[in-house]
C-alpha atoms as a PDB file:
ATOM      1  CA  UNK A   1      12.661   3.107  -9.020  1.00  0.00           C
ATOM      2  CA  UNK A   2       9.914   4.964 -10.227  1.00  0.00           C
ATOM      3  CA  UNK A   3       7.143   6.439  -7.461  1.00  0.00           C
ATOM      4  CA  UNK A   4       4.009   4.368  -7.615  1.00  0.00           C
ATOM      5  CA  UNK A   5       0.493   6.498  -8.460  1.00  0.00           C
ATOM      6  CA  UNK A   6      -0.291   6.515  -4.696  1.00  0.00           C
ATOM      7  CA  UNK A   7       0.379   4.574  -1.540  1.00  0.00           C
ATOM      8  CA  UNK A   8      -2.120   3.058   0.965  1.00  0.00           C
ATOM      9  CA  UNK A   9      -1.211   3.499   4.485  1.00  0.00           C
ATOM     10  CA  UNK A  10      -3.772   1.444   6.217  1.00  0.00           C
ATOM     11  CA  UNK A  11      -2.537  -1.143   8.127  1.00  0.00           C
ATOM     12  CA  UNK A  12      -5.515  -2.784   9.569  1.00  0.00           C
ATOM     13  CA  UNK A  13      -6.030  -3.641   5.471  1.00  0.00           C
ATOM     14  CA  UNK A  14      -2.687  -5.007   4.860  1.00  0.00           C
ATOM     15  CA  UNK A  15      -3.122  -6.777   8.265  1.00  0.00           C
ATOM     16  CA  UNK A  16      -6.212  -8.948   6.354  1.00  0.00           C
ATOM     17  CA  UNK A  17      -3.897  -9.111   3.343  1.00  0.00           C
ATOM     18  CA  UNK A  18      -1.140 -10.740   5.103  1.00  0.00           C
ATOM     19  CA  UNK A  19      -3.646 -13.320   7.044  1.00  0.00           C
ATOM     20  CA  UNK A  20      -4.842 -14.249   3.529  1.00  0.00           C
ATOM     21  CA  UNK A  21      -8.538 -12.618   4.376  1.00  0.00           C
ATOM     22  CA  UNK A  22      -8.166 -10.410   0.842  1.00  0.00           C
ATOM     23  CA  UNK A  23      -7.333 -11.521  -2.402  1.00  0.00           C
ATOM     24  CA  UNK A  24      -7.110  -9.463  -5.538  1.00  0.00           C
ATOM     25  CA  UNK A  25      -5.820  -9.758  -8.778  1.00  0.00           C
ATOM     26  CA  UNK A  26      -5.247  -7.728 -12.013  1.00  0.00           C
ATOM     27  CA  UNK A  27      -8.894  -6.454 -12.071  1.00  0.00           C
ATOM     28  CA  UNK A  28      -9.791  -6.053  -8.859  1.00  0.00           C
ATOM     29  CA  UNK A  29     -11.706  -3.073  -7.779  1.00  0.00           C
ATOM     30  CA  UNK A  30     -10.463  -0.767  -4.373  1.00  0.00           C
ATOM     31  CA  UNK A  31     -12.722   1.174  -3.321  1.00  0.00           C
ATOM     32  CA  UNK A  32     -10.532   4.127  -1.241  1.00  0.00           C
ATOM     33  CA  UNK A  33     -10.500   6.683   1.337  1.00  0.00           C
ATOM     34  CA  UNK A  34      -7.654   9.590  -0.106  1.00  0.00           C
ATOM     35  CA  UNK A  35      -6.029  12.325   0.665  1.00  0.00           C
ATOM     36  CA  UNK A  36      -3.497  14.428  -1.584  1.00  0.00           C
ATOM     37  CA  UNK A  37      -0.794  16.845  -1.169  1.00  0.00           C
ATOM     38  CA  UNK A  38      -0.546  19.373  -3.379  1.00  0.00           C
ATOM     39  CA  UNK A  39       2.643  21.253  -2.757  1.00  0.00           C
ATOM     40  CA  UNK A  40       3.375  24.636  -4.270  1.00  0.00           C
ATOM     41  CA  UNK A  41       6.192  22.855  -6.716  1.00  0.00           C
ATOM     42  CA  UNK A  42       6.438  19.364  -7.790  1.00  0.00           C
ATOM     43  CA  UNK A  43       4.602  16.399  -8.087  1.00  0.00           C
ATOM     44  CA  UNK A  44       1.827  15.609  -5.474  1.00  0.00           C
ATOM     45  CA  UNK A  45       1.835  12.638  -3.390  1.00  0.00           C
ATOM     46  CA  UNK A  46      -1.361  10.390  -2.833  1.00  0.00           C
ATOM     47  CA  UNK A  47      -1.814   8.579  -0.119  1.00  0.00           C
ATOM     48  CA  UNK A  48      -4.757   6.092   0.378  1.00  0.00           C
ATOM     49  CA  UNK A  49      -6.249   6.294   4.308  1.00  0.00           C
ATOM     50  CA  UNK A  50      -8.713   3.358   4.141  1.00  0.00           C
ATOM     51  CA  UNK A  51      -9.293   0.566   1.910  1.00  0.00           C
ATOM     52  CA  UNK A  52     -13.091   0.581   2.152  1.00  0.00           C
ATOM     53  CA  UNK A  53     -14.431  -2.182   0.067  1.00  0.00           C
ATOM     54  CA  UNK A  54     -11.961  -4.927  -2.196  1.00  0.00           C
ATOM     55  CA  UNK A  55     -15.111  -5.105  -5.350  1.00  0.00           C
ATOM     56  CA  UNK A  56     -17.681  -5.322  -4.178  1.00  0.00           C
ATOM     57  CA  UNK A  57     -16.787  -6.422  -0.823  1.00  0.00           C
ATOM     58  CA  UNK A  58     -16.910  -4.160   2.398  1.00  0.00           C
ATOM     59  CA  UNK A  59     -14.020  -4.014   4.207  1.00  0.00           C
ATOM     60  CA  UNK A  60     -13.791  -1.698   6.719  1.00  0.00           C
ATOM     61  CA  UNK A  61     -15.819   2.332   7.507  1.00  0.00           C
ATOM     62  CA  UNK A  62     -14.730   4.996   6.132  1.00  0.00           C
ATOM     63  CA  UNK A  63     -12.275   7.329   9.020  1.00  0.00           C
ATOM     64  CA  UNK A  64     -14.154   9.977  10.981  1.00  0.00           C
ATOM     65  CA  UNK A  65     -12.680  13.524  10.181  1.00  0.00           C
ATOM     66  CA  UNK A  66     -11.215  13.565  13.455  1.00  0.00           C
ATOM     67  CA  UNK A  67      -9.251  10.533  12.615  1.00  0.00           C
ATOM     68  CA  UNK A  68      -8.124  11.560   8.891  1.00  0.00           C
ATOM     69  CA  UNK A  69      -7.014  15.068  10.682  1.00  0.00           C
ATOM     70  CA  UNK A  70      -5.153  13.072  12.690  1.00  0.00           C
ATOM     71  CA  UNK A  71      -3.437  10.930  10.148  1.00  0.00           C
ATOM     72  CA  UNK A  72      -2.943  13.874   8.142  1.00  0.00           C
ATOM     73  CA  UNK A  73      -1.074  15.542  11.075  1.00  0.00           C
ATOM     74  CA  UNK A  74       1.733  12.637  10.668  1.00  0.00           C
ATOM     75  CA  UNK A  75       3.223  13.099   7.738  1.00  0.00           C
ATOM     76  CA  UNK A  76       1.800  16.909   6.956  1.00  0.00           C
ATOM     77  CA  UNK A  77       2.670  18.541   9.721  1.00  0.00           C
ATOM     78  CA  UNK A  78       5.006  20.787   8.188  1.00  0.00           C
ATOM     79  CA  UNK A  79       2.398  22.098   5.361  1.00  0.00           C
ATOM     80  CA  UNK A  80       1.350  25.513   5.283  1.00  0.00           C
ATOM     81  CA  UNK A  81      -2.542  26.544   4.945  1.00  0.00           C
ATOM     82  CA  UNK A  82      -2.226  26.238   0.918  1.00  0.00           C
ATOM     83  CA  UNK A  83      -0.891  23.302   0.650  1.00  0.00           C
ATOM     84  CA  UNK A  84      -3.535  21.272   3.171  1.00  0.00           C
ATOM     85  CA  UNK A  85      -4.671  18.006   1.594  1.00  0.00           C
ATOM     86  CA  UNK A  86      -7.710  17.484  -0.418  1.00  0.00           C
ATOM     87  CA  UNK A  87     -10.225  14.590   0.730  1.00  0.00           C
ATOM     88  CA  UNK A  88     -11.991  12.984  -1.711  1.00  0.00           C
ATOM     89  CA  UNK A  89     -15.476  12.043  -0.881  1.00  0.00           C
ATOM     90  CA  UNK A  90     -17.019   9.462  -2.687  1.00  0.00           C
ATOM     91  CA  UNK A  91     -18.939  10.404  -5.700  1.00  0.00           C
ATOM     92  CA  UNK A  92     -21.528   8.427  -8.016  1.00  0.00           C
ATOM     93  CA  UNK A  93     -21.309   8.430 -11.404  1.00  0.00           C
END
């Protein structure tokens, strides 16, 4: 099986995709809340926080830090300072 670009871990979205509240299709739009890990060797793993918006659709608010620290903390919490995940912010164009 090959390892998909990156992996969204938010469950109150998949929660409105299972009650039939989102649909998407092949060019549908996510607007996302990541966070990478870099790791000193290998590939790095992506992980999406929050699905924000589904087009141009809001969806849900983006996490506080606190809350992203705290997501981070479950499945990072082995990392050492170098290898602390990168948050991307959204940018415009």
């Amino acid at each position: 099986m090959t390892p998909g670009i990156f992996e969204i871990i938010d469950e109150e979205f998949w929660q409105k995709f299972k009650n039939h509240q989102i649909e998407f299709g092949d060019n549908t739009v996510l607007k996302l809340q990541f966070a990478t890990r870099k790791p000193k060797r290998g590939r790095p793993t992506h992980k999406a926080l929050r699905v924000l918006a589904v087009d141009d659709k809001e969806i849900a608010a983006p996490l506080s830090d606190d809350a992203v620290s705290a997501i981070i903390g479950t499945f990072s919490a082995a990392q050492t300072e170098e290898e602390v995940l990168d948050l991307f912010r959204e940018t415009n164009p």
